[in-house]
Each structure stands twice: as C-alpha cells, then as structure tokens.
Protein backbone atom coordinates (compact mmCIF):
# COMPACT_ATOMS: atom_id res chain seq x y z
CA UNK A 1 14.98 50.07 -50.86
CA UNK A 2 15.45 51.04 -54.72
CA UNK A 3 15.09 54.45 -55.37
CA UNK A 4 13.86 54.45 -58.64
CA UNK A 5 10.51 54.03 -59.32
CA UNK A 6 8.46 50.50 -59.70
CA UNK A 7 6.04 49.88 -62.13
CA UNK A 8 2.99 48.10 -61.23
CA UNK A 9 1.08 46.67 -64.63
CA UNK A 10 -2.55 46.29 -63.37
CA UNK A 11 -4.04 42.74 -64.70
CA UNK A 12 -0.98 42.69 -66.69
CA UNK A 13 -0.04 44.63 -69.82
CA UNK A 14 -3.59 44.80 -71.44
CA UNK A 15 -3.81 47.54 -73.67
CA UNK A 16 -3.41 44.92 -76.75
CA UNK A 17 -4.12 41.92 -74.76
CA UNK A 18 -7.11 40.28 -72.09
CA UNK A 19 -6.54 41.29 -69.02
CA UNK A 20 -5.75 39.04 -66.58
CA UNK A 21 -4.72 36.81 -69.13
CA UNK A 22 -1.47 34.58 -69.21
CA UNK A 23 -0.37 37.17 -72.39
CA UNK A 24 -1.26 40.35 -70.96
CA UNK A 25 1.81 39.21 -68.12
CA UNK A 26 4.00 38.25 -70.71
CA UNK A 27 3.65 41.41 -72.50
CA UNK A 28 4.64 43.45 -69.13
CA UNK A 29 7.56 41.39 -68.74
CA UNK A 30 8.41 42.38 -72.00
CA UNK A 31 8.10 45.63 -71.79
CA UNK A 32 10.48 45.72 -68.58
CA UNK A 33 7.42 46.08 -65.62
CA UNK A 34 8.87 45.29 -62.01
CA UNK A 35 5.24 44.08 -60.95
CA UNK A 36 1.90 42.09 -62.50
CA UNK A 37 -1.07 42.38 -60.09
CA UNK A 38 -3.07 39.42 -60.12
CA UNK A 39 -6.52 38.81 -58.78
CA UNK A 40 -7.05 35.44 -56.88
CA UNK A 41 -9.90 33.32 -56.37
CA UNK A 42 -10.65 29.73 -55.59
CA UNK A 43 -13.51 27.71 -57.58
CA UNK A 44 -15.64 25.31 -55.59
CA UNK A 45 -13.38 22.44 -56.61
CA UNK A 46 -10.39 24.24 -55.03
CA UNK A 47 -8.61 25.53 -58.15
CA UNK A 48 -6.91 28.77 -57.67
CA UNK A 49 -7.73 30.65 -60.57
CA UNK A 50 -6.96 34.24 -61.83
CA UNK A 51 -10.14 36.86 -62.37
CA UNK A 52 -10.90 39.91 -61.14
CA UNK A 53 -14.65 39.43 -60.80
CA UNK A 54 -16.79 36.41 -58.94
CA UNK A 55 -16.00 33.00 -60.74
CA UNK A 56 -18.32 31.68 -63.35
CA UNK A 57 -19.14 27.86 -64.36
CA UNK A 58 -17.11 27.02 -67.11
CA UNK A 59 -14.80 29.34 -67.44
CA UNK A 60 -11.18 29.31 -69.31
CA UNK A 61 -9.39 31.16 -66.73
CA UNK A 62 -5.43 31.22 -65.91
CA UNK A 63 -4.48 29.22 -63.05
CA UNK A 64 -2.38 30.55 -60.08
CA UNK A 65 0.19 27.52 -60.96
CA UNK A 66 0.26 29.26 -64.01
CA UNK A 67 0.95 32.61 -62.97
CA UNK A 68 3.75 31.59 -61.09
CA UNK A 69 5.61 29.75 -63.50
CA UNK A 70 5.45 32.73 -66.00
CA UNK A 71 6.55 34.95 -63.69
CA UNK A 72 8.99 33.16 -61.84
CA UNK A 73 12.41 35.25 -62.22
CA UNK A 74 11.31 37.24 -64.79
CA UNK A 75 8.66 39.67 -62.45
CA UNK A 76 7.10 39.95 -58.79
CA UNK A 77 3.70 39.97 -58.25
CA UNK A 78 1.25 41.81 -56.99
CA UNK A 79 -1.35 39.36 -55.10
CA UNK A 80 -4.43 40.81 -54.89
CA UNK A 81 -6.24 38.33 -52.62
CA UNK A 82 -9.95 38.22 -53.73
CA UNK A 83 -11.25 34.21 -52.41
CA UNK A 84 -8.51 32.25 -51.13
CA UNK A 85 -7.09 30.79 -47.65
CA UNK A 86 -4.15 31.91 -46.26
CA UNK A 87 -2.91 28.35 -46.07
CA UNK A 88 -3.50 27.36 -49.72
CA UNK A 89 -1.67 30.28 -50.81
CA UNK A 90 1.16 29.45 -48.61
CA UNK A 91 1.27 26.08 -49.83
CA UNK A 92 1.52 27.52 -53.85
CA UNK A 93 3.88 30.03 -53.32
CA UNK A 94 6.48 27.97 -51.23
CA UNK A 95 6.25 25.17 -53.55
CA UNK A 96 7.34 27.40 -56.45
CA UNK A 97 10.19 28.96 -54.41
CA UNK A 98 8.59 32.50 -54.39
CA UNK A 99 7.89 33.63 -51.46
CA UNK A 100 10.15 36.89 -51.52
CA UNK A 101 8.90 37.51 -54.81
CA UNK A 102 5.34 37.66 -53.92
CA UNK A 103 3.27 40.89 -52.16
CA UNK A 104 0.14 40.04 -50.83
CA UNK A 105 -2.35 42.36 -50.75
CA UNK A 106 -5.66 41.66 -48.65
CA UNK A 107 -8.15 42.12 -45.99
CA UNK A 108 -6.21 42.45 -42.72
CA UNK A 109 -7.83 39.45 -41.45
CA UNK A 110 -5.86 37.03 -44.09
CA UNK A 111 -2.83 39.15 -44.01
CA UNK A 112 -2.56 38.65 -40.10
CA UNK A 113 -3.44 34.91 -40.77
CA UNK A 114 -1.02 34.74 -43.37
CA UNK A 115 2.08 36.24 -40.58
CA UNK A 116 1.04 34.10 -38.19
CA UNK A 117 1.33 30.81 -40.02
CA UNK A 118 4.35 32.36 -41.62
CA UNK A 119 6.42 34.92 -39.81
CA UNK A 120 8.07 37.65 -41.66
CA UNK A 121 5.55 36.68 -44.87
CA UNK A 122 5.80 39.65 -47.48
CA UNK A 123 2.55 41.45 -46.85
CA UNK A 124 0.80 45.00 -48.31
CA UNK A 125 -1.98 46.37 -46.56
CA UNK A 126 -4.12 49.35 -47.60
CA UNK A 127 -3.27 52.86 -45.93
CA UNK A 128 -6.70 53.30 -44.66
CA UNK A 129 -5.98 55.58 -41.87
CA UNK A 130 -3.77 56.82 -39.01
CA UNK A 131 -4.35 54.17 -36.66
CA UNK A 132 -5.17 51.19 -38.88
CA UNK A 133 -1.49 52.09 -40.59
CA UNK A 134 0.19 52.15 -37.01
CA UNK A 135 -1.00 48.88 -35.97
CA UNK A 136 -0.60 47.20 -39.13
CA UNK A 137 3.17 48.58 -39.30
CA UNK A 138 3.56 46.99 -36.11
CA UNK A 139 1.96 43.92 -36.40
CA UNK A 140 2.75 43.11 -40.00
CA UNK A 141 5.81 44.60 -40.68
CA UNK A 142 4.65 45.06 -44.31
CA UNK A 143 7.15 45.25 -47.27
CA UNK A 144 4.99 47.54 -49.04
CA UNK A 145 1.66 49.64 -48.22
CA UNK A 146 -0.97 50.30 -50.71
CA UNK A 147 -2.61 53.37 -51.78
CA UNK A 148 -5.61 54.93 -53.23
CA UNK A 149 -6.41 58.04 -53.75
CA UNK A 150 -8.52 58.13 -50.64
CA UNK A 151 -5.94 57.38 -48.27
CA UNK A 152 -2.79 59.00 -50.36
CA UNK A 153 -2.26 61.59 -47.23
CA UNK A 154 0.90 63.11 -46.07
CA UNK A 155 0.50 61.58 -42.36
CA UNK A 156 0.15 58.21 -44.05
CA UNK A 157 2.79 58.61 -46.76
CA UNK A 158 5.40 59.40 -43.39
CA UNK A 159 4.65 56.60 -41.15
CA UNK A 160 5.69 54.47 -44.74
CA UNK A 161 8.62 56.53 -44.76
CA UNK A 162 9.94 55.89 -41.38
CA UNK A 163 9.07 52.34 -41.37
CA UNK A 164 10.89 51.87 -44.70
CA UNK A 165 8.08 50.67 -46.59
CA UNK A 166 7.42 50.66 -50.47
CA UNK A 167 4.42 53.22 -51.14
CA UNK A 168 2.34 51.55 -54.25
CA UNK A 169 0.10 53.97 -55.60
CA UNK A 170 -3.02 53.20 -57.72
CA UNK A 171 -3.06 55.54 -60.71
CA UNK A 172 -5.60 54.71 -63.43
CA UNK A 173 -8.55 56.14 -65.56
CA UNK A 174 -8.04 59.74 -65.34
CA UNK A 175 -5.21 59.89 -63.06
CA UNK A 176 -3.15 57.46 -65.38
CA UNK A 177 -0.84 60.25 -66.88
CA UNK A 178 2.16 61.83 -66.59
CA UNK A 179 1.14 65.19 -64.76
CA UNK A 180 -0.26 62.38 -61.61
CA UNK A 181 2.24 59.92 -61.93
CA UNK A 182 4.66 63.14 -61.75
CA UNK A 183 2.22 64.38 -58.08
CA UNK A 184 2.48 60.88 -56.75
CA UNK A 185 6.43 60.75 -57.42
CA UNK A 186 6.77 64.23 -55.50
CA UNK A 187 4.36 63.32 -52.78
CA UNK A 188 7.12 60.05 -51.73
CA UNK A 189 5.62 56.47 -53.88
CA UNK A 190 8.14 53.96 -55.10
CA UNK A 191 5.99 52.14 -56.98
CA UNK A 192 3.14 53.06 -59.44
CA UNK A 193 -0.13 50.75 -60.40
CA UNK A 194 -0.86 51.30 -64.08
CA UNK A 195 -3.51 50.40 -66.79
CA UNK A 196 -0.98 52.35 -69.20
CA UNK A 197 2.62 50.26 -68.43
CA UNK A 198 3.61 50.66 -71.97
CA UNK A 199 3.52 54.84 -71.17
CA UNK A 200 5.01 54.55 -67.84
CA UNK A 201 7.99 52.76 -68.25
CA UNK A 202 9.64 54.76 -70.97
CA UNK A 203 8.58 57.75 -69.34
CA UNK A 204 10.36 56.66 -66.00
CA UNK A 205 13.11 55.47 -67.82
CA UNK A 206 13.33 58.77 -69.73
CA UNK A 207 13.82 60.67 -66.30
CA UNK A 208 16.37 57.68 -65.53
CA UNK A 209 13.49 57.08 -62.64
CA UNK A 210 12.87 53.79 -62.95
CA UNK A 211 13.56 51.26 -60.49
C-alpha cells in the first residue's frame, strides 16, 4: 500500500465546473487527483448514467461508458453505487479492462453480490461498526473501507490497519481544510474525499504527502 496520501475529488473537480460532469473529471485529472467518485444510476431504459440524485426524464447526463473512457489510465474511480445491478456493472467495467482500477462502494447486499459473481472484485464498504467491519473484512476482503465522520473511530481505523486496507475519509463542508485533513492524516487515512481537490493536492504535495 502507498504511503502517501490519495486524493479523492468528490463528483469530480467542481469548484469551476458541474459536478458530476464529464469536465469536472477532466479537471481532477488535471490537477493530479488519484480518485473521481462517481454516482451511478440506471434509467428505465437501462442506461447507466452518472447523477447523484434520482434520475429525471430528459436529462443530459454523462454516461458510465463515458466515465470510463475518460478515466481509463489517467485516474481510478470511486463507484458510488446509487441504482444499478451487480451484473450490469460487471459487464461495463470488464469490457473496458478496468476492473483493478475501479472501487465500488455500496450497500453490502450488492457488494456481496458483486464477490460472489466475481471473486476477489475490488470492493469498499462503509465502517459502520465493530462487527459489521469484522464480517465484511472477512467476507469481502475489501481494498479499501470508507469513512464518515460517524464511524471514523480508533477500533475501526485498526481492524483497517491490520487487514491492510486503504482508509478513505469523507472530508467536506466544514471539515474540508487543512487543520481536518491534517486530524484525519494523524488518526491513520490513506486517502481523502474532497469538494476542495484543487487545495488538497498542493497541500499534500507540499508536505511531500501525496500518494
């Protein structure tokens, strides 16, 4: 595991552009992010389609095809699974040769799905608690475990450490500085979500702590 510090750019870089928008990922591969996260849904016609919120008729939204051949070797992503089966996903992912380059983040329900029809598949579940983290550790063998501020705990921030996990704290709105991206650094995380990736990085890379 790398021991300098990812950066996660949360709907893309979109402090000067949408977010969730094809330019808002090119901008945080410009800037040098390690991660996009992306929100996925599937319309009723079974596009897979990039938006945080429910889907609405008519909408010009990025597809997931899309996504993928952006980012393909220029960034990993962060797949935040909103509306999509495990299967479909699968089938997108392997047919752009980017498995390893993908973390999928999701209710434990998909991510279990998502091992089973593909073992060793690069999952991220949420913290959540002691036991939840055990089992999920076992069963899922996660690359990476998410956290929030909810569930950033010491206890929970070990059993990542001894599995070998990446630790990808969320850090926006108030706690999207430099004194909290400076806690959550001390407290163990390798990786860092951000609404501010055009702060973060030069700060990391300042402290020669980036990844």
């Amino acid at each position: 595991m790398n021991s300098g510090i990812k950066v996660i750019a949360h709907r893309g870089a979109h402090e000067q552009q949408p977010q969730n928008s094809l330019a808002a990922y090119s901008a945080a591969i410009a800037l040098g992010c390690d991660f996009i996260e992306i929100d996925l849904r599937t319309a009723p016609d079974g596009k897979m389609l990039i938006k945080h919120d429910p889907l609405k008729p008519g909408e010009e939204l990025p597809t997931f095809d899309e996504v993928l051949d952006l980012s393909k070797g220029k960034i990993r992503i962060y797949l935040d699974v909103k509306q999509a089966m495990p299967a479909s996903i699968i089938a997108k992912v392997e047919a752009h040769g980017m498995r390893e380059s993908i973390y999928t983040y999701g209710s434990q329900a998909l991510l279990r799905e998502l091992v089973q029809l593909r073992p060793g598949w690069p999952c991220m579940p949420e913290a959540v608690g002691v036991d939840v983290l055990r089992d999920n550790l076992k069963q899922l063998k996660p690359v990476a475990v998410a956290f929030s501020d909810w569930d950033f705990k010491p206890e929970l921030v070990a059993l990542c450490q001894e599995a070998g996990c990446d630790l990808f704290l969320d850090r926006q709105g108030k706690t999207d500085f430099p004194e909290f991206w400076q806690q959550a650094i001390d407290k163990g995380v390798t990786g860092i979500q951000t609404d501010r990736p055009s702060s973060l990085v030069p700060w990391l890379r300042e402290a020669k702590r980036h990844a």
